[in-house]
Structures are given as structure tokens and as C-alpha cells.
PDB file of N, CA and C in Angstrom:
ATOM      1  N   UNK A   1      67.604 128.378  41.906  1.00  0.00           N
ATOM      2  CA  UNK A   1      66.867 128.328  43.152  1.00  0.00           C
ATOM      3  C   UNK A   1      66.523 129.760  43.539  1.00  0.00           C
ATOM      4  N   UNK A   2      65.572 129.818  43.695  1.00  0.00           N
ATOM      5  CA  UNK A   2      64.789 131.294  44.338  1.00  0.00           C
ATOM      6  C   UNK A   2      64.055 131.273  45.814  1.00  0.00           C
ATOM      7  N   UNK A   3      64.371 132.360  46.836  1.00  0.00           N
ATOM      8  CA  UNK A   3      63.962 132.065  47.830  1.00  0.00           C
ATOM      9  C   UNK A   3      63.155 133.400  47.996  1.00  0.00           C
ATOM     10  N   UNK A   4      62.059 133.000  48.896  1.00  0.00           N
ATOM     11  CA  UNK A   4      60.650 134.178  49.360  1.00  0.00           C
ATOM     12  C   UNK A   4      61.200 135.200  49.471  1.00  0.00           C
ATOM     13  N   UNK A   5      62.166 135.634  50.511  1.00  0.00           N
ATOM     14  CA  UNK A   5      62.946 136.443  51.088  1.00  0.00           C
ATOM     15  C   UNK A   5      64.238 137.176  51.049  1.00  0.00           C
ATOM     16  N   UNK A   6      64.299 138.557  50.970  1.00  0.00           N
ATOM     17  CA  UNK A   6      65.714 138.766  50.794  1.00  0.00           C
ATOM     18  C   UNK A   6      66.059 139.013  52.511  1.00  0.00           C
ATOM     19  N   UNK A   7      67.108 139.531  52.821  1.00  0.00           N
ATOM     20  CA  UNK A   7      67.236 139.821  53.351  1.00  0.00           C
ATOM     21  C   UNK A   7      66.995 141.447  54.174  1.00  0.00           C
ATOM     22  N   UNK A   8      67.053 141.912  53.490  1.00  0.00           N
ATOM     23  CA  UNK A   8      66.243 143.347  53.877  1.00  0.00           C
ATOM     24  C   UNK A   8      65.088 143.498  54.037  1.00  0.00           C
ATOM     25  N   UNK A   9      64.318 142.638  53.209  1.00  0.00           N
ATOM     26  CA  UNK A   9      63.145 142.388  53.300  1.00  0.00           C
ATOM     27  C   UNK A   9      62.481 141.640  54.559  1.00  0.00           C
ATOM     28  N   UNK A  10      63.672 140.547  55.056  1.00  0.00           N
ATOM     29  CA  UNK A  10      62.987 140.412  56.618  1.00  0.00           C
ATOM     30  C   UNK A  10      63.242 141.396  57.449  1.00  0.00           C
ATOM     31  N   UNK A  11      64.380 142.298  56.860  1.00  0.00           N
ATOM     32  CA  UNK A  11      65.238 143.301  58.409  1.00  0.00           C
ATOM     33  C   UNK A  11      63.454 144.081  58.037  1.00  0.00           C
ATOM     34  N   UNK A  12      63.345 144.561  57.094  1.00  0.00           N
ATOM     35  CA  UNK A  12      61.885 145.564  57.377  1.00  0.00           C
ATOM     36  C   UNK A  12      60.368 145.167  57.550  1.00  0.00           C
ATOM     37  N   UNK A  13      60.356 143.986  57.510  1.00  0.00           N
ATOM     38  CA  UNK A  13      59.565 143.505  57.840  1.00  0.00           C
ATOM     39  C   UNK A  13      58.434 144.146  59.094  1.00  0.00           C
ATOM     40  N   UNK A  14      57.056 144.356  58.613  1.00  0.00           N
ATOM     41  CA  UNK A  14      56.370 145.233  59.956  1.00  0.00           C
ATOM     42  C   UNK A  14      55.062 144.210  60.151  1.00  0.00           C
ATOM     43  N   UNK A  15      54.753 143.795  60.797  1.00  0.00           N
ATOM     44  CA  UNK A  15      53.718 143.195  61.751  1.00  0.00           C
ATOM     45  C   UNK A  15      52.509 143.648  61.693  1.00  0.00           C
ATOM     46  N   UNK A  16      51.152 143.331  61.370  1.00  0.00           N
ATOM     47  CA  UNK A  16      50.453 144.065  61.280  1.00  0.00           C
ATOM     48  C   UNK A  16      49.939 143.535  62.880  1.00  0.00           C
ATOM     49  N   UNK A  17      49.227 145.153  63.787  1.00  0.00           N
ATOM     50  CA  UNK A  17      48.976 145.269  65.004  1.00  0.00           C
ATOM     51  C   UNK A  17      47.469 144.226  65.764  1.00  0.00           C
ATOM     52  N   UNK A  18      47.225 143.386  66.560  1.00  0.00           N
ATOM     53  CA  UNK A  18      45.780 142.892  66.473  1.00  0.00           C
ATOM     54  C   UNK A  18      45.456 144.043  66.753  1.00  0.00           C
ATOM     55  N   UNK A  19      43.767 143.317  67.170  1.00  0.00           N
ATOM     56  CA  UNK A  19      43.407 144.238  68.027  1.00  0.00           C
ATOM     57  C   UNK A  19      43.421 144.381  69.848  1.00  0.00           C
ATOM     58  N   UNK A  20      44.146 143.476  69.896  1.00  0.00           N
ATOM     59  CA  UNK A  20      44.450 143.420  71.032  1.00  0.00           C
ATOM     60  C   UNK A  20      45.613 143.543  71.744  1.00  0.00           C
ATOM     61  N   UNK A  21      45.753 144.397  71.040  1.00  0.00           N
ATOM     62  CA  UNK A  21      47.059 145.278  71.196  1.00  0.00           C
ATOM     63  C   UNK A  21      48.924 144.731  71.154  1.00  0.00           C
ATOM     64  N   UNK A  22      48.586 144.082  70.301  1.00  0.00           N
ATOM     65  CA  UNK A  22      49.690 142.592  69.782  1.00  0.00           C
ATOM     66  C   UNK A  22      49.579 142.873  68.278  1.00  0.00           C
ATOM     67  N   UNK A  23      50.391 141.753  68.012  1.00  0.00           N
ATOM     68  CA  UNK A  23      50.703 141.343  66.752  1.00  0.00           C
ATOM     69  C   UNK A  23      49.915 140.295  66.284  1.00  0.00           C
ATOM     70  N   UNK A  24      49.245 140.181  64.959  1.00  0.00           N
ATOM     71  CA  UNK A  24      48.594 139.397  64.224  1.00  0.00           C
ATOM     72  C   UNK A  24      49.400 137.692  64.600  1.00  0.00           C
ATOM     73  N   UNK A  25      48.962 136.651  65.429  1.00  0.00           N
ATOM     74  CA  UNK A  25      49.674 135.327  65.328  1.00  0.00           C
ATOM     75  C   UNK A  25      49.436 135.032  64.206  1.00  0.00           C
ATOM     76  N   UNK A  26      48.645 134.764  63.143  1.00  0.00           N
ATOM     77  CA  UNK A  26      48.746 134.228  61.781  1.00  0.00           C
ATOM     78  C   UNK A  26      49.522 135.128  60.809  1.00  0.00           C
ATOM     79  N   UNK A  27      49.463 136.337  60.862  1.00  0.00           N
ATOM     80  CA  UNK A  27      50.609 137.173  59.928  1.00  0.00           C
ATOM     81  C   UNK A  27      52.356 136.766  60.366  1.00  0.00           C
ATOM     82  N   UNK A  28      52.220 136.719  61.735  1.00  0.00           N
ATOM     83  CA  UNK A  28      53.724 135.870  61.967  1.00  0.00           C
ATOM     84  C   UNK A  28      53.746 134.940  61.656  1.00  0.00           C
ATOM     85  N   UNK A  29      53.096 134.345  61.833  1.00  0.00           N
ATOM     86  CA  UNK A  29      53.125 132.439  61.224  1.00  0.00           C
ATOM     87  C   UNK A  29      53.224 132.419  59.746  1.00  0.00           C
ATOM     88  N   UNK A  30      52.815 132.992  59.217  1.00  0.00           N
ATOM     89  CA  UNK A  30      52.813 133.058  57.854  1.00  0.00           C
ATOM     90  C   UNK A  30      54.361 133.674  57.002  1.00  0.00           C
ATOM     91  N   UNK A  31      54.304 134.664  57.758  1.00  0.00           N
ATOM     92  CA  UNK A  31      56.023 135.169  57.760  1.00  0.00           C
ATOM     93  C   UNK A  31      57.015 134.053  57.805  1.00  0.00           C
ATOM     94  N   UNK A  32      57.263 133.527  59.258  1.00  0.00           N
ATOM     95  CA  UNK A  32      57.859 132.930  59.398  1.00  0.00           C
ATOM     96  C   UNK A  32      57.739 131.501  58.696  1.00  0.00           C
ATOM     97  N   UNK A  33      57.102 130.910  58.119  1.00  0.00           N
ATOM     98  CA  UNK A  33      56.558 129.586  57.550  1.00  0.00           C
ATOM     99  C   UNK A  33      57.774 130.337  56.112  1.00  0.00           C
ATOM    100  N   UNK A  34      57.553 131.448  55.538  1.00  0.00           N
ATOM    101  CA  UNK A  34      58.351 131.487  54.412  1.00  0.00           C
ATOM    102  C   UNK A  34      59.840 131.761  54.488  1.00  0.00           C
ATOM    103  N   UNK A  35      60.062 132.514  55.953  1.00  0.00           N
ATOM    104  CA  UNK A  35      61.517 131.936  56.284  1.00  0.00           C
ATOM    105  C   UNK A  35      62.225 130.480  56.249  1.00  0.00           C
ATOM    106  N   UNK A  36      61.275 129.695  57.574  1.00  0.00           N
ATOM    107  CA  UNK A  36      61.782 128.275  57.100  1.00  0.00           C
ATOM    108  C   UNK A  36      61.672 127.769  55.865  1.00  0.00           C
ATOM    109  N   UNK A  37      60.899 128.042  55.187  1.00  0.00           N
ATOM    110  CA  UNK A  37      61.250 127.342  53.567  1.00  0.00           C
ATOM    111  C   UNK A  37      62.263 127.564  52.740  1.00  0.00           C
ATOM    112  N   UNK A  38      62.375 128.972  52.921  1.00  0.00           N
ATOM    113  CA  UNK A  38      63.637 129.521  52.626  1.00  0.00           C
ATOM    114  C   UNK A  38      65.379 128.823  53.420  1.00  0.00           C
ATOM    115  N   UNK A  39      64.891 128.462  54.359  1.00  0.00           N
ATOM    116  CA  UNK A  39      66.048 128.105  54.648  1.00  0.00           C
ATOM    117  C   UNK A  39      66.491 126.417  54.669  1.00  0.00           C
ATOM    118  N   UNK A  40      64.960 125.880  54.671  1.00  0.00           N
ATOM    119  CA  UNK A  40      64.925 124.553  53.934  1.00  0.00           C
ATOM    120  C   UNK A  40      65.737 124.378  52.308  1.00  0.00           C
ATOM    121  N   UNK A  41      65.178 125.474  52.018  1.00  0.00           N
ATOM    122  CA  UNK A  41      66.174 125.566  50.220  1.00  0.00           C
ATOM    123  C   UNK A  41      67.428 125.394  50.771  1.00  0.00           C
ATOM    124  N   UNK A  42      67.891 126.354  51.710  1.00  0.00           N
ATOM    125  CA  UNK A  42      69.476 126.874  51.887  1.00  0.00           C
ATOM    126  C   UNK A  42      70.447 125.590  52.556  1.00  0.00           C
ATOM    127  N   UNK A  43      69.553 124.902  53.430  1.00  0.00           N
ATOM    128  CA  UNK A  43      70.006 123.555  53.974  1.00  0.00           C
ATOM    129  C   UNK A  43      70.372 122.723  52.639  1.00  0.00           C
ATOM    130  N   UNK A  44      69.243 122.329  51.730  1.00  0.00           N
ATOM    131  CA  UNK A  44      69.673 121.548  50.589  1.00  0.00           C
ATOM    132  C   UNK A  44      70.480 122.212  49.999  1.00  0.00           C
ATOM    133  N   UNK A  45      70.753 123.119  49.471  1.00  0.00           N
ATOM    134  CA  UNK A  45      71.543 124.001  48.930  1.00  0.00           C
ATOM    135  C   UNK A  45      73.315 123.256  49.544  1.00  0.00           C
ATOM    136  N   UNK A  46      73.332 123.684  50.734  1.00  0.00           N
ATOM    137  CA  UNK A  46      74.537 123.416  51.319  1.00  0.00           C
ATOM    138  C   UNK A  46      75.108 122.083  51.310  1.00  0.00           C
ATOM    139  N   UNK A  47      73.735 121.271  51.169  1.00  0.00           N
ATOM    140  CA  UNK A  47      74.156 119.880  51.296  1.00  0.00           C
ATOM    141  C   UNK A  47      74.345 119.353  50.228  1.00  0.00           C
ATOM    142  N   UNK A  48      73.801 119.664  48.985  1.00  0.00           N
ATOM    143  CA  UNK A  48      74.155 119.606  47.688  1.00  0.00           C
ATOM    144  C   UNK A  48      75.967 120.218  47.465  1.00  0.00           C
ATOM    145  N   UNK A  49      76.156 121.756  47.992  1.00  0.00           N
ATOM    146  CA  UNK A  49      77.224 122.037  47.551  1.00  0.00           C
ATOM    147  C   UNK A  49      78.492 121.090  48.221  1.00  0.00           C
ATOM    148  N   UNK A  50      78.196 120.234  49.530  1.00  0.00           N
ATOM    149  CA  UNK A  50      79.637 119.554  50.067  1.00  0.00           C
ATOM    150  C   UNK A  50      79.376 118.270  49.640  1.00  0.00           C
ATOM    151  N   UNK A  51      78.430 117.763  48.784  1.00  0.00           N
ATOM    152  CA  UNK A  51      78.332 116.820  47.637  1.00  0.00           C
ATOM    153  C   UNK A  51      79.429 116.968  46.805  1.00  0.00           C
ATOM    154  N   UNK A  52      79.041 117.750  46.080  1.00  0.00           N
ATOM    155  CA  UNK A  52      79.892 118.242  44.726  1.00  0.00           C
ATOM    156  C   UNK A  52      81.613 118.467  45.259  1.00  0.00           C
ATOM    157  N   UNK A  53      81.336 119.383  46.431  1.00  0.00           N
ATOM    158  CA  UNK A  53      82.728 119.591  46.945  1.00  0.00           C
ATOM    159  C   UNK A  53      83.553 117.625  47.004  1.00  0.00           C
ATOM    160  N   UNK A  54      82.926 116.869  47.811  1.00  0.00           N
ATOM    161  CA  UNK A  54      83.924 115.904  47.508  1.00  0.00           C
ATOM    162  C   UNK A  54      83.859 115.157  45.879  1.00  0.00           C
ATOM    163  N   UNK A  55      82.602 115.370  45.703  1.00  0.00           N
ATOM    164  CA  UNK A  55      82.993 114.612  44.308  1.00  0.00           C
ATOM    165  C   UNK A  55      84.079 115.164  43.332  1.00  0.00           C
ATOM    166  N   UNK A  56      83.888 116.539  43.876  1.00  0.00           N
ATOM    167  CA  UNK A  56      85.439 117.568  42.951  1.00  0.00           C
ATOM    168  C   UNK A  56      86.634 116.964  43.347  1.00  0.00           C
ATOM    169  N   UNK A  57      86.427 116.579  44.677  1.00  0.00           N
ATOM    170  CA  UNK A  57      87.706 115.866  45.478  1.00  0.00           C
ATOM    171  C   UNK A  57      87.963 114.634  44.811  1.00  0.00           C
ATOM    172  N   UNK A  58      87.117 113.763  44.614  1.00  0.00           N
ATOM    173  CA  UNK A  58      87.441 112.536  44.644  1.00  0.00           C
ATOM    174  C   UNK A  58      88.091 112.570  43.025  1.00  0.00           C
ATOM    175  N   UNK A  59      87.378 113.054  41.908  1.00  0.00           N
ATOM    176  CA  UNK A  59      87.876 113.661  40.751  1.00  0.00           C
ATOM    177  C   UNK A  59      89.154 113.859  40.692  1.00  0.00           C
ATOM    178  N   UNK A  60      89.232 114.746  41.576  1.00  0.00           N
ATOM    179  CA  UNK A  60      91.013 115.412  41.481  1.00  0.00           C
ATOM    180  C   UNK A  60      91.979 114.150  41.500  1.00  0.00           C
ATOM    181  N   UNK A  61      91.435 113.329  42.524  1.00  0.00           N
ATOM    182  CA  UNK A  61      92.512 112.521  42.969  1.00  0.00           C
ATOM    183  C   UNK A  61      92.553 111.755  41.651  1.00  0.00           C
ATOM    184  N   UNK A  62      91.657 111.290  41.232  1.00  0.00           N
ATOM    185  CA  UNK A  62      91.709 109.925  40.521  1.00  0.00           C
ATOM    186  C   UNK A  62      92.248 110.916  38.837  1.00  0.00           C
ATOM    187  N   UNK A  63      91.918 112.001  38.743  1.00  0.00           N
ATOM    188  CA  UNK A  63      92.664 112.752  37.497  1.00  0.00           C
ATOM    189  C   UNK A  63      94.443 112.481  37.743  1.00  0.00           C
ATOM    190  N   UNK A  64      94.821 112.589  39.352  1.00  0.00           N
ATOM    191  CA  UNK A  64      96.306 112.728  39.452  1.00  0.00           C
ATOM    192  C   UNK A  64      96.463 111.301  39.192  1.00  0.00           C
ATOM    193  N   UNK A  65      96.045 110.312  40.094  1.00  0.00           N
ATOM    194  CA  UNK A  65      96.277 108.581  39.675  1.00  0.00           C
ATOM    195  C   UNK A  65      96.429 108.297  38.226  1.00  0.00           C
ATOM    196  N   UNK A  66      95.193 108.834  36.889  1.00  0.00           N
ATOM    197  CA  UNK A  66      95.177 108.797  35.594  1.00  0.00           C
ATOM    198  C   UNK A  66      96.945 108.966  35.035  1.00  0.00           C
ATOM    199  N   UNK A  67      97.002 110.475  35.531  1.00  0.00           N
ATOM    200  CA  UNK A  67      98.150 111.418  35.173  1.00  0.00           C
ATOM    201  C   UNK A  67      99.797 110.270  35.454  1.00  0.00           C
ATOM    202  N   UNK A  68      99.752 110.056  36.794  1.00  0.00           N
ATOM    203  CA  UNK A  68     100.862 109.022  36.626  1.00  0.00           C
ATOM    204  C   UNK A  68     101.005 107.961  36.652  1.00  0.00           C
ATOM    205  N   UNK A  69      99.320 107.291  35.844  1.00  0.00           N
ATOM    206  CA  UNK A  69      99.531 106.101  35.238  1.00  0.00           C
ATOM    207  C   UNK A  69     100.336 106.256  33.665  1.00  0.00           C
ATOM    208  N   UNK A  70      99.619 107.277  32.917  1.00  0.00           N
ATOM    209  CA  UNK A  70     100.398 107.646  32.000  1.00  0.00           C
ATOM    210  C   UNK A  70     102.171 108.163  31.927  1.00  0.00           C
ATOM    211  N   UNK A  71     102.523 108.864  32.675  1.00  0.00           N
ATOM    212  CA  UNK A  71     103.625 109.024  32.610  1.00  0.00           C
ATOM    213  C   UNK A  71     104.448 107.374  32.843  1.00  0.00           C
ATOM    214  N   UNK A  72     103.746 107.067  33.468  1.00  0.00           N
ATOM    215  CA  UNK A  72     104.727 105.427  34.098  1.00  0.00           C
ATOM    216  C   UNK A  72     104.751 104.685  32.853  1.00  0.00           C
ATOM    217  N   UNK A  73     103.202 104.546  31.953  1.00  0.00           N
ATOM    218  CA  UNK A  73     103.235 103.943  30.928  1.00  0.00           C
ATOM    219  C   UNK A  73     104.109 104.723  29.521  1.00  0.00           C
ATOM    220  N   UNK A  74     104.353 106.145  29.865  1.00  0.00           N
ATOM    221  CA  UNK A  74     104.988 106.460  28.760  1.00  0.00           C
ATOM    222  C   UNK A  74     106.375 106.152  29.114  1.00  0.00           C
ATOM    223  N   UNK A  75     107.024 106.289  30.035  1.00  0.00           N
ATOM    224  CA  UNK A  75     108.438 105.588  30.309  1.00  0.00           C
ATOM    225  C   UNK A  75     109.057 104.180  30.130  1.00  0.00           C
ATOM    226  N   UNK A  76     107.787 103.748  30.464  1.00  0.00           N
ATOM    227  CA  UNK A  76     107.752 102.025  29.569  1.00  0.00           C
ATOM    228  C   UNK A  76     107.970 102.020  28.367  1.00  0.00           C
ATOM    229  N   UNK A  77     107.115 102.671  27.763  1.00  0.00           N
ATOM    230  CA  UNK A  77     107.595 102.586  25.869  1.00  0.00           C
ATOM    231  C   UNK A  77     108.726 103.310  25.276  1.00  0.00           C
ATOM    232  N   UNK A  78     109.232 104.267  26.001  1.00  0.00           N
ATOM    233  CA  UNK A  78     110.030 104.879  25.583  1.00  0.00           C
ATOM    234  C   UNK A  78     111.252 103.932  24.908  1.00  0.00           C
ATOM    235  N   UNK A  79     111.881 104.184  23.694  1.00  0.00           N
ATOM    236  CA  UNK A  79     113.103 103.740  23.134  1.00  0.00           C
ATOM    237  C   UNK A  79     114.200 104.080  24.401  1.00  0.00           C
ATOM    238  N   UNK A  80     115.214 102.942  24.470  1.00  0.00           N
ATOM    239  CA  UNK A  80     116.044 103.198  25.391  1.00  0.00           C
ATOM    240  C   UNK A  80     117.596 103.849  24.747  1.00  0.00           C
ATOM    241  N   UNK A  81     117.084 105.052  24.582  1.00  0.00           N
ATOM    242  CA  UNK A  81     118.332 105.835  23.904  1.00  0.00           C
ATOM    243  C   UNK A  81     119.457 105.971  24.310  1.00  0.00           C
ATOM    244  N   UNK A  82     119.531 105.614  25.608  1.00  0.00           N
ATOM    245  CA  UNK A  82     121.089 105.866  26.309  1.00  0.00           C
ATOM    246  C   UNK A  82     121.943 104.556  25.286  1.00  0.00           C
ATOM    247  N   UNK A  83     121.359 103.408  25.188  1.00  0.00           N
ATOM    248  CA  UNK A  83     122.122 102.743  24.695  1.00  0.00           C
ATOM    249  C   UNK A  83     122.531 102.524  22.986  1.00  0.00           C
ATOM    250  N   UNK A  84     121.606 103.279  22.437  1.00  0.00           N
ATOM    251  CA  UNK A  84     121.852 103.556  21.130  1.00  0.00           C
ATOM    252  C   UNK A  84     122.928 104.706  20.982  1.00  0.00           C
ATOM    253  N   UNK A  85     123.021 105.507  21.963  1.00  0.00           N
ATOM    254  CA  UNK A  85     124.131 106.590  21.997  1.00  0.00           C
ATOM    255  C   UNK A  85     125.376 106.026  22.591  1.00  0.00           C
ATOM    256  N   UNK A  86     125.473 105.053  23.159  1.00  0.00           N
ATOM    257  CA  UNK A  86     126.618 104.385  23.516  1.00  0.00           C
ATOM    258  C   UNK A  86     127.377 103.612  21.927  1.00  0.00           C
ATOM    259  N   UNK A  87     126.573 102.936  21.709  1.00  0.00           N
ATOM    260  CA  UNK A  87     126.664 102.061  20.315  1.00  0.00           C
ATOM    261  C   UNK A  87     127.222 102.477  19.223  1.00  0.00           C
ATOM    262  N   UNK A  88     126.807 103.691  19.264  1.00  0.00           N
ATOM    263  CA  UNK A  88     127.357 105.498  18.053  1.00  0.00           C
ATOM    264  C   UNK A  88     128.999 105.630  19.074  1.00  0.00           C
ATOM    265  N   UNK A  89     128.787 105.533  20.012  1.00  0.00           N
ATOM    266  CA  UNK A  89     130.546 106.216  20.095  1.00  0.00           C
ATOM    267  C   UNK A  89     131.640 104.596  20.451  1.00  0.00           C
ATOM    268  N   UNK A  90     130.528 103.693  20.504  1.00  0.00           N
ATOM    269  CA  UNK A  90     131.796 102.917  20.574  1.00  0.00           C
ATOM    270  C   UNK A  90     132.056 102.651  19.227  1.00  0.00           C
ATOM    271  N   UNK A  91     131.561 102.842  17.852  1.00  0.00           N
ATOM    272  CA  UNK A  91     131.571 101.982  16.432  1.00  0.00           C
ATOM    273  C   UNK A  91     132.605 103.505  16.439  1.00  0.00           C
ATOM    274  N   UNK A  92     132.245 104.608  16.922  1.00  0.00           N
ATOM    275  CA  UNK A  92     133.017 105.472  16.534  1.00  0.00           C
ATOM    276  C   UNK A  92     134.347 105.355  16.771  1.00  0.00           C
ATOM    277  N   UNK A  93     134.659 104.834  18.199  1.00  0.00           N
ATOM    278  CA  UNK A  93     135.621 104.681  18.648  1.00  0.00           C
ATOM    279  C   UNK A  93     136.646 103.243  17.623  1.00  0.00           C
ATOM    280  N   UNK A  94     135.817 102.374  17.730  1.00  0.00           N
ATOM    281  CA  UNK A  94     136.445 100.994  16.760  1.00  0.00           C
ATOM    282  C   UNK A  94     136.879 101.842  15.118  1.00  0.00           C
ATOM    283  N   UNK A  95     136.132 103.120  14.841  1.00  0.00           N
ATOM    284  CA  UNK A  95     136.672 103.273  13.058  1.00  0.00           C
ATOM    285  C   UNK A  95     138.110 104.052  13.394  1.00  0.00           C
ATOM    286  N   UNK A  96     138.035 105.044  14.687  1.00  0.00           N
ATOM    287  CA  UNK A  96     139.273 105.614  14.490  1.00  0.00           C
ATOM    288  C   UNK A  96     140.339 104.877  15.311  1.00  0.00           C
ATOM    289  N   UNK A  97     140.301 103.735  15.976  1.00  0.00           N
ATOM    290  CA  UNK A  97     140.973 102.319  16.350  1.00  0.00           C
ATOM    291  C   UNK A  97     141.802 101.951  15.416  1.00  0.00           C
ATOM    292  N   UNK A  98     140.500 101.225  14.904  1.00  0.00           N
ATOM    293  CA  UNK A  98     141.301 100.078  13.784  1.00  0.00           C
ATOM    294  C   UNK A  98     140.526 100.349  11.979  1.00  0.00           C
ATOM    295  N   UNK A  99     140.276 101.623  12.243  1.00  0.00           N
ATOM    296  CA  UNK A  99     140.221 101.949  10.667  1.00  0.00           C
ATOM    297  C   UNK A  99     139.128 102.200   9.885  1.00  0.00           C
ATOM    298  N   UNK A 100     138.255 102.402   9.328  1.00  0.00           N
ATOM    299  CA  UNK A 100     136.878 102.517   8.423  1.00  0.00           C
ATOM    300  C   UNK A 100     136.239 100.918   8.233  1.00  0.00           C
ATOM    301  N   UNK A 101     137.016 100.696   7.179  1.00  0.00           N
ATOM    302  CA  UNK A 101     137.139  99.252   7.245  1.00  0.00           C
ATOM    303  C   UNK A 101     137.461  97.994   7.596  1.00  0.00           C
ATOM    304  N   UNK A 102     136.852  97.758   8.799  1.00  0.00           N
ATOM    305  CA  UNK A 102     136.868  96.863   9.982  1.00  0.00           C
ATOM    306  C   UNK A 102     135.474  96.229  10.099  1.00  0.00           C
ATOM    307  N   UNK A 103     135.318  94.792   8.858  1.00  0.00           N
ATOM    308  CA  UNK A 103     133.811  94.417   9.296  1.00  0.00           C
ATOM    309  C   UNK A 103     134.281  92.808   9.666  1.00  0.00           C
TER     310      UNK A 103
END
């Protein structure tokens, strides 16, 4: 996006004089006609950027929802190891019990 105007360029901005001892009304009008356009850009501009701003928002959220749908679903599949480590010390416990050979 490119706009008519910089800003220094309006601060210096000079008027050309009528002759009636004033300022040209169509050289202002004309001036000013490329300000408001310029700031017609800057309006869309802004309104475009708090677009995006929530859609970044709404993004975020639904990336975190994604995030601990997965973790929930990876805890679901997980092998339940606590009880396979139980299983190891009780067979351990039964060989030095009642012996190696104990089937």
C-alpha cells in the first residue's frame, strides 16, 4: 500500500496565493482530497490489521485446544507401565520366596 503523502511533505506543504489575496480554494481542495485518500487507505489498513489480529487470536486458541487434544489422546494410548513394573517385582519376589522353579 502506498499513500500520496508523507508526512513532511504535508508539514511543508505551501499554498499557492490567489489573487485575492488568499489561498487558491481548488489547490486546497486538491491537497486535501489526497489527504483523505490517504487516510481512507489508513482506515482500511487498520481495519484489515484488527481482522487478522483476531483471526491470530482465534488461531491461537484453537492451536492450544489441538495441543491438549493430543496430549489427552496420547495418555490414552499410552502402555500402562506402572503395572508391568509391579508384575517384575512381584514374580521377583515369588522366585526368591519359593524358589526359581515355581510354575
Amino acid at each position: 500500500m502506498t499513500f500520496n503523502l508523507t508526512a513532511r511533505e504535508i508539514y511543508e506543504k505551501e499554498f499557492k496565493k490567489s489573487k485575492d489575496k488568499g489561498y487558491d480554494i481548488e489547490d486546497i481542495n486538491n491537497y486535501l482530497d489526497l489527504i483523505i485518500e490517504d487516510y481512507m487507505k489508513f482506515e482500511k489498513a487498520l481495519i484489515k490489521l484488527k481482522e487478522l489480529e483476531i483471526e491470530n487470536q482465534n488461531l491461537k486458541i484453537k492451536i492450544s485446544a489441538l495441543k491438549s487434544s493430543v496430549k489427552q489422546q496420547e495418555v490414552i494410548h499410552q502402555p500402562n507401565t506402572g503395572n508391568v513394573d509391579i508384575l517384575k517385582r512381584i514374580s521377583r519376589l515369588e522366585q526368591a520366596v519359593f524358589g526359581k522353579n515355581n510354575d
